[in-house]
C-alpha atoms as a PDB file:
ATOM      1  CA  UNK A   1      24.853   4.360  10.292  1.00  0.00           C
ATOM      2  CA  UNK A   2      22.075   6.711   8.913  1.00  0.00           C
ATOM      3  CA  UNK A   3      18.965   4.805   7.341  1.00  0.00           C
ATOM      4  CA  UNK A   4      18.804   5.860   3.879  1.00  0.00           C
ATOM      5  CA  UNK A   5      15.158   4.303   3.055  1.00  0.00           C
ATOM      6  CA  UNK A   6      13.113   6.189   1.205  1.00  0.00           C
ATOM      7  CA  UNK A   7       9.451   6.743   1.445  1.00  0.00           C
ATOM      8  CA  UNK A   8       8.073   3.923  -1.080  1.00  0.00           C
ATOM      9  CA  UNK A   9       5.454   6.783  -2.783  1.00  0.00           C
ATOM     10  CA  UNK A  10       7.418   9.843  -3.508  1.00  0.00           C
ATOM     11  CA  UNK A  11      11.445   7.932  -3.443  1.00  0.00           C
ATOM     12  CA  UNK A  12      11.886  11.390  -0.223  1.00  0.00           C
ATOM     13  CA  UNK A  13      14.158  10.386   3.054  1.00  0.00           C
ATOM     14  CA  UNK A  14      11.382   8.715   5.201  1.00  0.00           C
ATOM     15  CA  UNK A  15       9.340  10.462   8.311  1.00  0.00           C
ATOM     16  CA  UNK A  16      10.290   8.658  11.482  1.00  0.00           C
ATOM     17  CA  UNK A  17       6.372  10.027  12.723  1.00  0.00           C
ATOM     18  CA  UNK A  18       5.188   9.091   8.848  1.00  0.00           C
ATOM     19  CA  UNK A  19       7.032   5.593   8.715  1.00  0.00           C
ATOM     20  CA  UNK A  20       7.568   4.490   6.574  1.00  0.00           C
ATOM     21  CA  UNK A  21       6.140   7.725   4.556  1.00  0.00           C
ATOM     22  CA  UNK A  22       8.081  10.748   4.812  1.00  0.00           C
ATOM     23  CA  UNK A  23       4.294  12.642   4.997  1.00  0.00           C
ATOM     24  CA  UNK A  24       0.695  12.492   5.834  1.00  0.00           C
ATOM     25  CA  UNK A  25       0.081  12.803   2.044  1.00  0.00           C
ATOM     26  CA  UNK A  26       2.106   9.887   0.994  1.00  0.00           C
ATOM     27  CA  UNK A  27       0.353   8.070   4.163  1.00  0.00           C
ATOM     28  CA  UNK A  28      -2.677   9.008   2.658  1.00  0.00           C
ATOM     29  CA  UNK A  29      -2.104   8.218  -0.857  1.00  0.00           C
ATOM     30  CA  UNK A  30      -0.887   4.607  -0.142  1.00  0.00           C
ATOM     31  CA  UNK A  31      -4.652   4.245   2.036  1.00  0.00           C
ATOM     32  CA  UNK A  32      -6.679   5.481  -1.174  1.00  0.00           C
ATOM     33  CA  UNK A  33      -4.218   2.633  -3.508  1.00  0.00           C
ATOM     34  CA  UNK A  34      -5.683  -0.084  -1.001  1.00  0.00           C
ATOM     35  CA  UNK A  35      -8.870   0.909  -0.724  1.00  0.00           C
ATOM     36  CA  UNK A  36      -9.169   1.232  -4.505  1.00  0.00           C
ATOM     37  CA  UNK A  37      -7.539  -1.992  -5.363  1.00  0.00           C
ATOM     38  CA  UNK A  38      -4.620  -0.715  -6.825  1.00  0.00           C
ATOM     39  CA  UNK A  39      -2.718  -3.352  -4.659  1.00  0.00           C
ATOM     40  CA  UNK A  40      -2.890  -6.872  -5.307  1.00  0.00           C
ATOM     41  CA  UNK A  41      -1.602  -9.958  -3.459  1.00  0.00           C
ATOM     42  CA  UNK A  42      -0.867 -13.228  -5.382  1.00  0.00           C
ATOM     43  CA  UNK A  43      -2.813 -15.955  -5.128  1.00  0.00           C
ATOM     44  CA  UNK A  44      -5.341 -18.235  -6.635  1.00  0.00           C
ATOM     45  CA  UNK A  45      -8.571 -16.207  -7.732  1.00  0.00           C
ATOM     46  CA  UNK A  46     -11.567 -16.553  -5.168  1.00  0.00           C
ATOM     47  CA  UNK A  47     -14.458 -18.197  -6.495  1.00  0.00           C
ATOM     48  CA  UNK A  48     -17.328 -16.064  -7.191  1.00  0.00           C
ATOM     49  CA  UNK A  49     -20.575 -15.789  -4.716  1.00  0.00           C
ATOM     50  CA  UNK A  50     -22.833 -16.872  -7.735  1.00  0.00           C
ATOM     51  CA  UNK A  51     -20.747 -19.341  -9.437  1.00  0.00           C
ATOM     52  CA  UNK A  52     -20.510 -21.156  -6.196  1.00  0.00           C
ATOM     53  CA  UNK A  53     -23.956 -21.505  -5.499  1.00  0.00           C
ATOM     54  CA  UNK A  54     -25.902 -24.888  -7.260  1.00  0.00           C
END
């Protein structure tokens, strides 16, 4: 059976050296989203350095 995944950035058959990107661009492009905070995971907020302090 073929694996018909698609690269999660551009919807492009996937790179099996890129996985699971089908390119160093789309690799890249996903790093920049994290490292900007365009990702988020659920959870509770996280209390604030200054707020926590009495």
């Amino acid at each position: 059976m073929t694996n018909l995944r698609k690269c999660p950035i551009c919807r492009k058959p996937r790179s099996a050296e890129f996985t699971p990107f089908c390119s160093k661009s789309c690799k890249d492009r996903d790093l920049v989203r994290w490292l900007a905070d365009g990702y988020a995971l659920p959870g509770a907020p996280a209390i604030d350095e200054e707020e926590g302090k009495a």
